[in-house]
N, C-alpha and C. Protein backbone atom coordinates (compact mmCIF):
# COMPACT_ATOMS: atom_id res chain seq x y z
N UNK A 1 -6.98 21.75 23.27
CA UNK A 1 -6.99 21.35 21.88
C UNK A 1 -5.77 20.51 21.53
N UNK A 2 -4.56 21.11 22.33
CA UNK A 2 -3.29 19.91 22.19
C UNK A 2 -3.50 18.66 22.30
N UNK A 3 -4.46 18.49 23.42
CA UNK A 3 -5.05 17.11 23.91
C UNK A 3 -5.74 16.05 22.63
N UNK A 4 -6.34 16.96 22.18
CA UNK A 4 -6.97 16.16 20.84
C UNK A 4 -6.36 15.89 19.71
N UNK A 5 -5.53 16.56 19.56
CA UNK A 5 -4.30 16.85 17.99
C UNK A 5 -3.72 15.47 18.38
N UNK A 6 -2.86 15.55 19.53
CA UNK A 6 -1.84 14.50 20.07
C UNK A 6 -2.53 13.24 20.38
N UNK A 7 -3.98 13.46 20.12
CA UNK A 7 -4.82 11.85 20.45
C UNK A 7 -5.10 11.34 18.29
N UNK A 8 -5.05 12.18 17.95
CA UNK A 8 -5.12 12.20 16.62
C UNK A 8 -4.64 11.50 15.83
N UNK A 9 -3.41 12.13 16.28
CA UNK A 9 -1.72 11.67 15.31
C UNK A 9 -1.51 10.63 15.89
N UNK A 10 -1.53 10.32 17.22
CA UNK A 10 -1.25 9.28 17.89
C UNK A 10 -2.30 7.77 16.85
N UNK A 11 -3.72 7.72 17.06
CA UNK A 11 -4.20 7.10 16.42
C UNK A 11 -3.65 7.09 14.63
N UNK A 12 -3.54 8.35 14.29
CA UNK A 12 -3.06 8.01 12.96
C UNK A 12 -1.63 7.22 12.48
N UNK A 13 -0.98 7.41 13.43
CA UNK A 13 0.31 6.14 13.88
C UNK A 13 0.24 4.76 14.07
N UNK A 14 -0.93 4.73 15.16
CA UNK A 14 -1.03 3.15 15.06
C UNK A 14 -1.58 2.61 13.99
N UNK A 15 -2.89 3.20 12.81
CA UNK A 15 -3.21 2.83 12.31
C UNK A 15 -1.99 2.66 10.90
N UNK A 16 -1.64 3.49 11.03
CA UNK A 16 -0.18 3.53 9.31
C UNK A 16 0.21 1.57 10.37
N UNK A 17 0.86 1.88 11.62
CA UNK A 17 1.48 0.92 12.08
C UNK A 17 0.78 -0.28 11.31
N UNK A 18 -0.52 -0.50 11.86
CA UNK A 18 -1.15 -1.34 11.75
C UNK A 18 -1.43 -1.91 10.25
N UNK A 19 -1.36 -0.74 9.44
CA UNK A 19 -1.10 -1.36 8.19
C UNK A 19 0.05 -2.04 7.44
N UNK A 20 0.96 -1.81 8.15
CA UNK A 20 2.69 -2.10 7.73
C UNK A 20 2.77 -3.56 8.07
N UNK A 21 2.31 -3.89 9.56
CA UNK A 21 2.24 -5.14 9.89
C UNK A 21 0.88 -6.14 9.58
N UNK A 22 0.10 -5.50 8.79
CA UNK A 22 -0.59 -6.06 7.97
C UNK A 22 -0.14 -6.84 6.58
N UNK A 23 0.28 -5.74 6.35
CA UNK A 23 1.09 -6.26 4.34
C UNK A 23 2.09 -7.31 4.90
N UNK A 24 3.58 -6.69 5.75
CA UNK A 24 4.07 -7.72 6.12
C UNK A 24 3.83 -9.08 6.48
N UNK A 25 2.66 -9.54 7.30
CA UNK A 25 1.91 -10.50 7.20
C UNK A 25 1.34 -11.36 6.10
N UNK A 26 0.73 -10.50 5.36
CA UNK A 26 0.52 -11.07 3.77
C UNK A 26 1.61 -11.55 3.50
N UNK A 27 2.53 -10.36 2.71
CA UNK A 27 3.51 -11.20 2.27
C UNK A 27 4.32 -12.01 2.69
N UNK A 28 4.59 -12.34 3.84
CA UNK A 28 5.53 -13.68 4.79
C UNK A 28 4.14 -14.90 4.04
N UNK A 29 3.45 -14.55 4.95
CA UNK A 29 2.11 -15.88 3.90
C UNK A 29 2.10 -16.61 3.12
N UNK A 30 2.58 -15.39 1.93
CA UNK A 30 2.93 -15.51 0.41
C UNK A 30 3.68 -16.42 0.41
N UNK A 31 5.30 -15.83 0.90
CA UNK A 31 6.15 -16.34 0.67
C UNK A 31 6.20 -17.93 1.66
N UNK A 32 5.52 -17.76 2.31
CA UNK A 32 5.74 -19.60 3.08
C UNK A 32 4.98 -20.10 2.55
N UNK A 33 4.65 -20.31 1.30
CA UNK A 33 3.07 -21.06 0.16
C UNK A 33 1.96 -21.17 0.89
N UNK A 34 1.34 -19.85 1.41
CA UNK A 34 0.00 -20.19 1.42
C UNK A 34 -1.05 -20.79 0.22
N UNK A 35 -2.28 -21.01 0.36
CA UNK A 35 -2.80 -21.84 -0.51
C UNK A 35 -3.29 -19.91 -1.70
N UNK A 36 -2.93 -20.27 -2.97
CA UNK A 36 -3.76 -18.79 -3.22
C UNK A 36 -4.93 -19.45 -4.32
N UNK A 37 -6.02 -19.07 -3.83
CA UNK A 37 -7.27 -19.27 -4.83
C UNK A 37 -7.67 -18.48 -5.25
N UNK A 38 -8.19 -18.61 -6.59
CA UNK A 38 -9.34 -17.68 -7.29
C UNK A 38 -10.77 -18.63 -7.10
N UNK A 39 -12.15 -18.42 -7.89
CA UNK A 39 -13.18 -18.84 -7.85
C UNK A 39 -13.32 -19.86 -8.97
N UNK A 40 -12.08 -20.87 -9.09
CA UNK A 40 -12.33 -22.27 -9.75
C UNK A 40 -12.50 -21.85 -11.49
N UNK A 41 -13.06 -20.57 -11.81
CA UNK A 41 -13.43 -20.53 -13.17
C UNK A 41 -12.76 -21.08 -14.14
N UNK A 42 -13.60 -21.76 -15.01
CA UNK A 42 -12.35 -21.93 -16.63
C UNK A 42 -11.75 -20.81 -17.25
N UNK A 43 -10.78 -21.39 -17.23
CA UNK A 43 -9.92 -20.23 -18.33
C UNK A 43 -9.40 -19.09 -17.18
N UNK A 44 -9.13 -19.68 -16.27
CA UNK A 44 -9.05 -18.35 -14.67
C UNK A 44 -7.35 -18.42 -15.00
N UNK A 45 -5.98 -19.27 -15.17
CA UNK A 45 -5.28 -19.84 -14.86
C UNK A 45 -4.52 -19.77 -16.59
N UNK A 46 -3.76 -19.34 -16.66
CA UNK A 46 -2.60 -19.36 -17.93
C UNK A 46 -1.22 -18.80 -16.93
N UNK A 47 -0.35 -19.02 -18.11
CA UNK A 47 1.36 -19.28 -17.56
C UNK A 47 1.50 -17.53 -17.42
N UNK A 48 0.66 -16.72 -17.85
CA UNK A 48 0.87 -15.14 -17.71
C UNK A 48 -0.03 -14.67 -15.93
N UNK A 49 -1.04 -15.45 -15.87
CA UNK A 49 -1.98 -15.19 -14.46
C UNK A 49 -0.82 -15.92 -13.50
N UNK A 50 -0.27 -16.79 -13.59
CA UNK A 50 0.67 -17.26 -12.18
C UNK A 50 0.82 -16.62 -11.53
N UNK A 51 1.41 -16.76 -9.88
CA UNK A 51 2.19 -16.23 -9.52
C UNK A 51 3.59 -16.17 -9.81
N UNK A 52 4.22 -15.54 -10.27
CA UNK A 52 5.81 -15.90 -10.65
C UNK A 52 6.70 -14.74 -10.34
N UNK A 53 7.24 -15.31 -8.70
CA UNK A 53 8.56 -14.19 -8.44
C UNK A 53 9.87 -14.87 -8.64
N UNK A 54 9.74 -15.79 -9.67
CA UNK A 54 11.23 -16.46 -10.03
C UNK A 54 12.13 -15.25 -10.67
N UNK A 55 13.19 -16.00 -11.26
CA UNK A 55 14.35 -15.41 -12.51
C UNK A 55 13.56 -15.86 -13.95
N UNK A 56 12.76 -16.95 -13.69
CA UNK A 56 12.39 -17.75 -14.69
C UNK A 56 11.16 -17.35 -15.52
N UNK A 57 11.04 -17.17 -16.52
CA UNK A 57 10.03 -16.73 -17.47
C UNK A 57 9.64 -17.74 -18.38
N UNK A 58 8.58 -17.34 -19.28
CA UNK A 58 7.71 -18.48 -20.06
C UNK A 58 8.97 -18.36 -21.44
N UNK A 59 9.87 -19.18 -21.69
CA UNK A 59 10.34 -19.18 -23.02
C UNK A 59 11.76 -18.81 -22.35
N UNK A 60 12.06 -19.01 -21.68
CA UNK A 60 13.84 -18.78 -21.04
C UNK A 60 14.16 -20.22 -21.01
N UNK A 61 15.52 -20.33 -21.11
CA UNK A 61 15.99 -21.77 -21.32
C UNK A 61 15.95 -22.18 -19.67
N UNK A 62 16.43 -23.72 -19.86
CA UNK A 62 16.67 -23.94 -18.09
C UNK A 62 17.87 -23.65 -17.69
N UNK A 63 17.48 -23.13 -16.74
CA UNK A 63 18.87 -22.59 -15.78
C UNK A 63 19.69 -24.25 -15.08
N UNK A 64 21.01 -23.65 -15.67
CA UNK A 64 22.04 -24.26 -15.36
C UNK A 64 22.32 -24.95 -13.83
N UNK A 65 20.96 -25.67 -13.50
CA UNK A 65 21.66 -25.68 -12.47
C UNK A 65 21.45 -27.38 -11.36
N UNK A 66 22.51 -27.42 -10.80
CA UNK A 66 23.32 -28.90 -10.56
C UNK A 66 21.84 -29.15 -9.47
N UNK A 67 21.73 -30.60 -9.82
CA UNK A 67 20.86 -31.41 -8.45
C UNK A 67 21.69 -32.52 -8.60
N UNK A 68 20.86 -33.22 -7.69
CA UNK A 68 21.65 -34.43 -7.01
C UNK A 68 21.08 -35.83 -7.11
N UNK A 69 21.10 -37.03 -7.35
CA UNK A 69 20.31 -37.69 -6.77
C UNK A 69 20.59 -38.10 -5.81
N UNK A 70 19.94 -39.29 -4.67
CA UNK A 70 20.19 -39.72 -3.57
C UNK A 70 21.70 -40.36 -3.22
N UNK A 71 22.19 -40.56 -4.38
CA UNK A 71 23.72 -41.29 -3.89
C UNK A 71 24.75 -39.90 -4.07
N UNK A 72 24.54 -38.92 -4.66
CA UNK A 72 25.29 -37.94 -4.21
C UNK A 72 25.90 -37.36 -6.09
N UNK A 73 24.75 -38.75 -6.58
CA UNK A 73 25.25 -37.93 -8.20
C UNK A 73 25.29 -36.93 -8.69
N UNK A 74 26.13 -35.92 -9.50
CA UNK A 74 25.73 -34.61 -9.75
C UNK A 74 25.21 -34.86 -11.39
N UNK A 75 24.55 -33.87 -11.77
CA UNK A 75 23.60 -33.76 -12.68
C UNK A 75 23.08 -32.44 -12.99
N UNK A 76 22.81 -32.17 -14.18
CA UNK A 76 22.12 -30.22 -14.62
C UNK A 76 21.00 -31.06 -14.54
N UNK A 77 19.84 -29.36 -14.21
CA UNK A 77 18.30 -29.76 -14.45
C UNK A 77 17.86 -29.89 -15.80
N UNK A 78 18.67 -29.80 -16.61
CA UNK A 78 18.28 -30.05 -17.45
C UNK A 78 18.71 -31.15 -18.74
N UNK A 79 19.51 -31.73 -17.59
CA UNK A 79 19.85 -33.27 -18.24
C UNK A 79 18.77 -34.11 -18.00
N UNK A 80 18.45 -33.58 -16.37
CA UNK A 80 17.47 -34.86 -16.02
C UNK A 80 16.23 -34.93 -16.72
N UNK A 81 15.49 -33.83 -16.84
CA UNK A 81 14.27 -33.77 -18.05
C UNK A 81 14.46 -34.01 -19.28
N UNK A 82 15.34 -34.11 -20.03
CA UNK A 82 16.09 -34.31 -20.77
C UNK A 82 15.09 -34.96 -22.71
N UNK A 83 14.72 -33.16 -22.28
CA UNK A 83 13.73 -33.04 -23.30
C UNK A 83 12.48 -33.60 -24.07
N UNK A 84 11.63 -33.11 -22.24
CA UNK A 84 10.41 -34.73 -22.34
C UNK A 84 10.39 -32.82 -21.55
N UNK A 85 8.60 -33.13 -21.71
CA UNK A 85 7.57 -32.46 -21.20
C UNK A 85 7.43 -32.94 -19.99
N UNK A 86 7.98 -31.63 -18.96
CA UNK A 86 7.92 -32.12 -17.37
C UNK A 86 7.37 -31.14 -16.52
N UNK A 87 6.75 -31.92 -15.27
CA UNK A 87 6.35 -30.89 -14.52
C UNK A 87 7.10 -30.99 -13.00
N UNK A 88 8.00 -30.16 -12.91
CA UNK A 88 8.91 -30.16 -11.55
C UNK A 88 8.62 -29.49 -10.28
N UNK A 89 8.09 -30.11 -9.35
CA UNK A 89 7.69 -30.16 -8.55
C UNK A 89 8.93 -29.85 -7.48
N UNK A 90 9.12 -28.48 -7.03
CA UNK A 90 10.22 -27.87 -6.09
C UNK A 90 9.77 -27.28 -4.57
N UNK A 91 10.06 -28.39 -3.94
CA UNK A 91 9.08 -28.56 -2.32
C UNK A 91 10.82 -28.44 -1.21
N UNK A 92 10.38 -28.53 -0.27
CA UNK A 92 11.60 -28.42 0.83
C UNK A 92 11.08 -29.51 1.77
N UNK A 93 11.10 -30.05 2.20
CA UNK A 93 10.77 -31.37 2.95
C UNK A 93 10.78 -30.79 4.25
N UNK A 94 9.55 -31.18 4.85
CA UNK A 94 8.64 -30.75 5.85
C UNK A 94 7.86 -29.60 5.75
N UNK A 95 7.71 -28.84 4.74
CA UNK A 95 7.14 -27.90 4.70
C UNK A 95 5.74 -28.41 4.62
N UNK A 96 4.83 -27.86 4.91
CA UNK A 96 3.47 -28.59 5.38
C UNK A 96 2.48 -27.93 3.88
N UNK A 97 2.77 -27.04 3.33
CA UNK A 97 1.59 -27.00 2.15
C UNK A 97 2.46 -27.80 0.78
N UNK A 98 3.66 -27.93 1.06
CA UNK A 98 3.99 -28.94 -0.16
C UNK A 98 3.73 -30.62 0.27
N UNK A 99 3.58 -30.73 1.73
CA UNK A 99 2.51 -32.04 1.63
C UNK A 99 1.07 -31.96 1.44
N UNK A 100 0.97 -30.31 1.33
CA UNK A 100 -0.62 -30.53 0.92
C UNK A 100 -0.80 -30.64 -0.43
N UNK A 101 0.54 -29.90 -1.34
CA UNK A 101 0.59 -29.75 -3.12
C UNK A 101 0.68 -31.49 -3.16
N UNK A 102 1.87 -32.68 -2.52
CA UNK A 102 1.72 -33.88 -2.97
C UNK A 102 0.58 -34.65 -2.50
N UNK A 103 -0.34 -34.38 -1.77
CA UNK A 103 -1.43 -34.89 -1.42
C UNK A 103 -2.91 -34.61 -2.44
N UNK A 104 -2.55 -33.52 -2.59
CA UNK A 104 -3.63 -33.15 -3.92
C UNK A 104 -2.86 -33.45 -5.15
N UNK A 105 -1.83 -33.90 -5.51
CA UNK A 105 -1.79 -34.27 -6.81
C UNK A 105 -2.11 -35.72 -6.48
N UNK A 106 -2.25 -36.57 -5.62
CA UNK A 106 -2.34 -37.99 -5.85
C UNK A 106 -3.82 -37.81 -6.06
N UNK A 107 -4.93 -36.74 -5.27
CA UNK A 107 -5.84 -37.14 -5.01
C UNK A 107 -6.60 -36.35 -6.93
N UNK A 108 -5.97 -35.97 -6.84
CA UNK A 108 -6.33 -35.46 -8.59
C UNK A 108 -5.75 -36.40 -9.80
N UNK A 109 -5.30 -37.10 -9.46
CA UNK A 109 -4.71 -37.89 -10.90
C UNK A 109 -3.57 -37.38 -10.83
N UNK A 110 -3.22 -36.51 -10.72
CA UNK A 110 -1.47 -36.29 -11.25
C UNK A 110 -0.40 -37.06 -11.46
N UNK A 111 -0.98 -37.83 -10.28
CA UNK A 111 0.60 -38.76 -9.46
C UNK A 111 -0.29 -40.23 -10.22
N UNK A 112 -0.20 -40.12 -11.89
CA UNK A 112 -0.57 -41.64 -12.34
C UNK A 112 0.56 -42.01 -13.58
N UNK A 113 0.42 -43.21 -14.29
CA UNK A 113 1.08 -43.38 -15.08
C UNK A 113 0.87 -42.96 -16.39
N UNK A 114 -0.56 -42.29 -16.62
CA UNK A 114 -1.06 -42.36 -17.73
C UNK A 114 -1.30 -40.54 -18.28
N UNK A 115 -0.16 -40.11 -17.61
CA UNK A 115 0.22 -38.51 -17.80
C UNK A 115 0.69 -38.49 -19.75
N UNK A 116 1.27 -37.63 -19.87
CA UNK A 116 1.51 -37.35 -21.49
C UNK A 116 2.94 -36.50 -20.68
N UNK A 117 3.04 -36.63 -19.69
CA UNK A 117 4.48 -35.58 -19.00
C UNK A 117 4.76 -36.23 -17.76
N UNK A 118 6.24 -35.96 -18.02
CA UNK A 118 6.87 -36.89 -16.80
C UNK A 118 7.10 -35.76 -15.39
N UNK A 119 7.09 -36.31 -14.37
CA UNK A 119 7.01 -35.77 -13.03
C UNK A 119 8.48 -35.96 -12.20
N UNK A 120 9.14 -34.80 -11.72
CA UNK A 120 10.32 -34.56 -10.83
C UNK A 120 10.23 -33.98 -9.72
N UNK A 121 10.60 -34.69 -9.04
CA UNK A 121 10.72 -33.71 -7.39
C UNK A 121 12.18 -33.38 -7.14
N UNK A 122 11.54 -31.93 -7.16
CA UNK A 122 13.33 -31.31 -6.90
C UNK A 122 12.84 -30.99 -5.28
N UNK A 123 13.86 -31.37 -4.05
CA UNK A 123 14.27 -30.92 -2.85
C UNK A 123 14.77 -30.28 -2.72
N UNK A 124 14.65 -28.98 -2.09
CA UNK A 124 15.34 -27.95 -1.57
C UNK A 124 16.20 -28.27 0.16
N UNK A 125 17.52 -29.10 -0.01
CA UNK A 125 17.76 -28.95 1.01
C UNK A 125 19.90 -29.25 0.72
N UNK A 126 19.90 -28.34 1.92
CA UNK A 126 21.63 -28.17 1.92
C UNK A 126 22.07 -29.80 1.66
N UNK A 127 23.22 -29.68 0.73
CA UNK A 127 23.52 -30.61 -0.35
C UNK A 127 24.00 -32.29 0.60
N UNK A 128 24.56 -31.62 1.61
CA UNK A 128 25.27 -32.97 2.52
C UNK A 128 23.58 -33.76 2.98
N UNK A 129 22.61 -33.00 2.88
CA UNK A 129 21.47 -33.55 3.48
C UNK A 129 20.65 -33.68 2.39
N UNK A 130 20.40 -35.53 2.09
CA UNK A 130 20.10 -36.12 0.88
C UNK A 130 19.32 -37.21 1.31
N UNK A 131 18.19 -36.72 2.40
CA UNK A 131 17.50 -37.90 3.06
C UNK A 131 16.03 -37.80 2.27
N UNK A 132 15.23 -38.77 2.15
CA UNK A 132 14.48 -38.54 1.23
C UNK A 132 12.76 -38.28 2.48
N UNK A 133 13.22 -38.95 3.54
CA UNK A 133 12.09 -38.50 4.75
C UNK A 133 10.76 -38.42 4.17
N UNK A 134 10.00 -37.35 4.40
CA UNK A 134 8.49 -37.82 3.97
C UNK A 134 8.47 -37.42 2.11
N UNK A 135 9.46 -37.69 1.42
CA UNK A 135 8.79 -37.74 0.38
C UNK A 135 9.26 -39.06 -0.15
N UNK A 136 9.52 -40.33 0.57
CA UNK A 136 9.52 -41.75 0.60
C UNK A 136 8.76 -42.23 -0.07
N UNK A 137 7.02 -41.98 0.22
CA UNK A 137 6.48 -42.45 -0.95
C UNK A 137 6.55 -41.75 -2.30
N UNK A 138 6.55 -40.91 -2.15
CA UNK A 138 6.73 -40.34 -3.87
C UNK A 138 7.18 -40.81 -4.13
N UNK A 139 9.02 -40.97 -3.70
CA UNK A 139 9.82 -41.93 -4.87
C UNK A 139 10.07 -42.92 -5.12
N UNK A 140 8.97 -43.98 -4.29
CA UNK A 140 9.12 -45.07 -4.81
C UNK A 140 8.24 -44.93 -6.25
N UNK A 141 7.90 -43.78 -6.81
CA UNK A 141 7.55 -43.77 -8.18
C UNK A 141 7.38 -43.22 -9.98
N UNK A 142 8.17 -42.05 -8.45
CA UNK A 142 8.76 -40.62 -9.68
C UNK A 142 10.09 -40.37 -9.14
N UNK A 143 11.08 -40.06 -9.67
CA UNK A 143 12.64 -39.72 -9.67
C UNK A 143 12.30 -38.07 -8.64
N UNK A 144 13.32 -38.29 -7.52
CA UNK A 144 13.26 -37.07 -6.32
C UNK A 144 15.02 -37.53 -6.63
N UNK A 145 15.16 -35.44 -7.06
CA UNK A 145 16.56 -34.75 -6.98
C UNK A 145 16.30 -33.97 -5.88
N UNK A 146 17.37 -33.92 -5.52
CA UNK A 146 17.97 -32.78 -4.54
C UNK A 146 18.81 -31.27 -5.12
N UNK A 147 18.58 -30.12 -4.46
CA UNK A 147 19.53 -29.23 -4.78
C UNK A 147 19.44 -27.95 -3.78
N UNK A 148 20.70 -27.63 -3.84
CA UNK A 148 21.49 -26.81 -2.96
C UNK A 148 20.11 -25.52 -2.70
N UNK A 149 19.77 -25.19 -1.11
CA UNK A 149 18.80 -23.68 -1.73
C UNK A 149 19.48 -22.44 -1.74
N UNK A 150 20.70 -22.20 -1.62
CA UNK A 150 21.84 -21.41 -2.10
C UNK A 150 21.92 -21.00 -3.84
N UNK A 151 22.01 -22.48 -4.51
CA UNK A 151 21.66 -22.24 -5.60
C UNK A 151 20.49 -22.11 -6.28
N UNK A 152 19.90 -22.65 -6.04
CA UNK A 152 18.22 -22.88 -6.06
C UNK A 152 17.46 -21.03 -6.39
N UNK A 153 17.97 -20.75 -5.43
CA UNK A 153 17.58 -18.66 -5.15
C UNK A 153 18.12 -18.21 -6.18
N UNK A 154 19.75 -18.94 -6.20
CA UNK A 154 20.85 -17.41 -6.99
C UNK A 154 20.12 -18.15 -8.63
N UNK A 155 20.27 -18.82 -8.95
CA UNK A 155 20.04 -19.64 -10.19
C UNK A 155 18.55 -19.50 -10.50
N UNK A 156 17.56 -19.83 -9.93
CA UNK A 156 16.25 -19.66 -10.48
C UNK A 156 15.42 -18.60 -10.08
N UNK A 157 16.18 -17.89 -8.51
CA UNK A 157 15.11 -17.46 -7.88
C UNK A 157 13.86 -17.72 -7.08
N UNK A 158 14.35 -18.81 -7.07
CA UNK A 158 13.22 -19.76 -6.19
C UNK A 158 13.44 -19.97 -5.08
N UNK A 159 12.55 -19.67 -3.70
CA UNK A 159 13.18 -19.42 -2.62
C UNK A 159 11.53 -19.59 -2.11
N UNK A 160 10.01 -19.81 -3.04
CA UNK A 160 8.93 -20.35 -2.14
C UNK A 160 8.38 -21.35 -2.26
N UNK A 161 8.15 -22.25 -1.20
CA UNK A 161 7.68 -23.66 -1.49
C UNK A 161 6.25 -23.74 -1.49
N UNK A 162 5.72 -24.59 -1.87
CA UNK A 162 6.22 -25.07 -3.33
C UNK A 162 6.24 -24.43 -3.89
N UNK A 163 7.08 -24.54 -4.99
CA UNK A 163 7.05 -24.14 -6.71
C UNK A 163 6.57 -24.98 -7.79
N UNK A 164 5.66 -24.53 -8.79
CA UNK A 164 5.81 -26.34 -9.73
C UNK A 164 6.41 -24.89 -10.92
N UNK A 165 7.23 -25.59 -11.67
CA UNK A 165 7.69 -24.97 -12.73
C UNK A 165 7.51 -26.09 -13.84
N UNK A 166 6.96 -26.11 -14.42
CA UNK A 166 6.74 -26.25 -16.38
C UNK A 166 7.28 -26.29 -17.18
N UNK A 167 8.36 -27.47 -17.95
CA UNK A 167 9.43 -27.18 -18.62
C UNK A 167 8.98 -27.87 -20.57
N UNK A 168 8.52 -27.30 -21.49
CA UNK A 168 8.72 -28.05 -22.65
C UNK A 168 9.86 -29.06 -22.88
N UNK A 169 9.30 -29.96 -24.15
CA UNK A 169 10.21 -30.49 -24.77
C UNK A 169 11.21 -30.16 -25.40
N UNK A 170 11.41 -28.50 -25.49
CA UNK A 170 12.63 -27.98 -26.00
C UNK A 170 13.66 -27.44 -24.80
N UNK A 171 12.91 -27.89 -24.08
CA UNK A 171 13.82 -27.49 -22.85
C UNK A 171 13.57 -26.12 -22.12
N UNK A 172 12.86 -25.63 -22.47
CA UNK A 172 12.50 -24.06 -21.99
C UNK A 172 11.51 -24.05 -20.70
N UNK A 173 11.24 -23.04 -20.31
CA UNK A 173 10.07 -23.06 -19.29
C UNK A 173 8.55 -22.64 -19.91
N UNK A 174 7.83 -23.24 -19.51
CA UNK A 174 6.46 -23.20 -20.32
C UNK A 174 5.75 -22.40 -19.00
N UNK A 175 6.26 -22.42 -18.28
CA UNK A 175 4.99 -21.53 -16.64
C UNK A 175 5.88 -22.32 -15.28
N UNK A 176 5.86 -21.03 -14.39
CA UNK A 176 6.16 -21.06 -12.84
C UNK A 176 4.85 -20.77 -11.99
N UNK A 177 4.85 -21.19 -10.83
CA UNK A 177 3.89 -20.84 -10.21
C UNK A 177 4.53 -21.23 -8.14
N UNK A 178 4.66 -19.91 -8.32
CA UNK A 178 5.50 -20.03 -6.78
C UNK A 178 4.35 -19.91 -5.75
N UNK A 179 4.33 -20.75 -4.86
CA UNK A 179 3.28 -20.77 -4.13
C UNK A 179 2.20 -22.10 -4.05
N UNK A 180 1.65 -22.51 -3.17
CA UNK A 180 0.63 -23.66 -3.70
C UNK A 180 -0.56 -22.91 -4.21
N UNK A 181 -0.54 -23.22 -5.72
CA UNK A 181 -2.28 -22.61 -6.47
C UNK A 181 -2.58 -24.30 -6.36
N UNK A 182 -4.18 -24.01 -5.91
CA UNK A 182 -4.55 -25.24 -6.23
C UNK A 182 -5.17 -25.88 -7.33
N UNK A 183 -5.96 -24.80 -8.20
CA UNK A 183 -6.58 -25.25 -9.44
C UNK A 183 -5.41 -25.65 -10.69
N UNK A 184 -3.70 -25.64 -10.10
CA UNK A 184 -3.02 -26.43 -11.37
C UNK A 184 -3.54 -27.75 -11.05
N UNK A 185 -3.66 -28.34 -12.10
CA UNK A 185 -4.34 -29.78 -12.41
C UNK A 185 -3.91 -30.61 -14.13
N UNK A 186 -4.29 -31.96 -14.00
CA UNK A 186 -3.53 -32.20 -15.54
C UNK A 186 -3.92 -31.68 -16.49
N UNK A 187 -5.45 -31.42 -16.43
CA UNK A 187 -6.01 -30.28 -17.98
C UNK A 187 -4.58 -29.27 -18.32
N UNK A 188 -4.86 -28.62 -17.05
CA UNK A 188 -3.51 -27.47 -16.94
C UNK A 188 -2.32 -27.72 -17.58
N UNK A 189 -1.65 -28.62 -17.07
CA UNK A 189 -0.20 -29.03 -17.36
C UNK A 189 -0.57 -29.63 -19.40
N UNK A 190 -1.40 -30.36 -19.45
CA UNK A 190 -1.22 -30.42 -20.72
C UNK A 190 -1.67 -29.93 -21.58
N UNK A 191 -2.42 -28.41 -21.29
CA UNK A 191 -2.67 -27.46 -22.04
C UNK A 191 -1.39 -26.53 -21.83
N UNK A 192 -0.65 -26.28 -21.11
CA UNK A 192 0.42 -25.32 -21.42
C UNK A 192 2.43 -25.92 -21.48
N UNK A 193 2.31 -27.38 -21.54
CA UNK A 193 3.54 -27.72 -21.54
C UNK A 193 3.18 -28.26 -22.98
């Protein structure tokens, strides 16, 4: 009967195991922007349904915090929006689902002139490294900052790519969404900024 107890527990071990390195899995996922979908519905998607493991909340001011542009200018994030309805786009260069977030905004309209909100690419990369690499075409048409991901974490809490964060004209945050969701779209952005 020992024989069977100890085949028991044994299975009931691997399986706990097996669940631990299950979740863990998920959440690494999570956190490297997998794509997260729901079933497309209207009305599926408000600034409260996000995902949001920022610092940043719907109605908190913008956090204080320095980017760069390409010549090494310093600047707050919230000079550069500088109280215009924006949607900031916070990618790390090479990360492969934030070329899938800038590939679906061109292929959705996003990336046009005829928005009602202006568009920022914030880079997540250590500050001496201010190369603009594959997001080249973007800026030959929307303004790409850089900023520290040291600060980036301690300051916003932002630490998954992509992020698009949502800022009103008063300067506040209108919605985060850490992770690539794919149903944000311009309806979206100009129903909640």
């Amino acid at each position: 009967m020992s024989g069977t107890s100890h085949s028991l527990r044994n299975g009931i071990i691997y399986i706990g195991l097996g669940g631990v390195i299950m979740f863990i899995a998920v959440a690494l996922g999570i956190q490297a922007g997998f794509a997260i979908k729901g079933d497309g519905g209207p009305g599926e998607l408000n600034p409260e349904t996000l995902p949001n493991r920022s610092l940043m909340k719907p109605g908190d001011a913008i956090p204080p915090l320095p980017v760069y542009d390409q010549d090494g200018n310093e600047f707050q994030l919230g000079d550069v929006v500088a109280g215009g309805t924006t949607v900031v786009g916070v990618v790390m260069p090479g990360c492969d689902p934030c070329k899938t977030l800038l590939g679906e905004w061109g292929d959705k309209g996003i990336l046009n002139d005829l928005n009602d909100f202006q568009i920022i690419l914030l880079a997540s990369t250590p500050p001496e490294n201010r190369e603009l690499g594959p997001l080249e075409d973007f800026a030959e048409r929307y303004p790409v900052y850089f900023c520290d991901h040291v600060a980036l974490k301690k300051l916003c809490g932002l630490s998954t790519f992509p992020s698009i964060v949502g800022l009103g004209s008063d300067n506040k945050v209108s919605f985060v969404a850490n992770g690539y969701v794919h149903q944000l779209d311009v309806e979206f952005f100009d129903k909640y900024l």
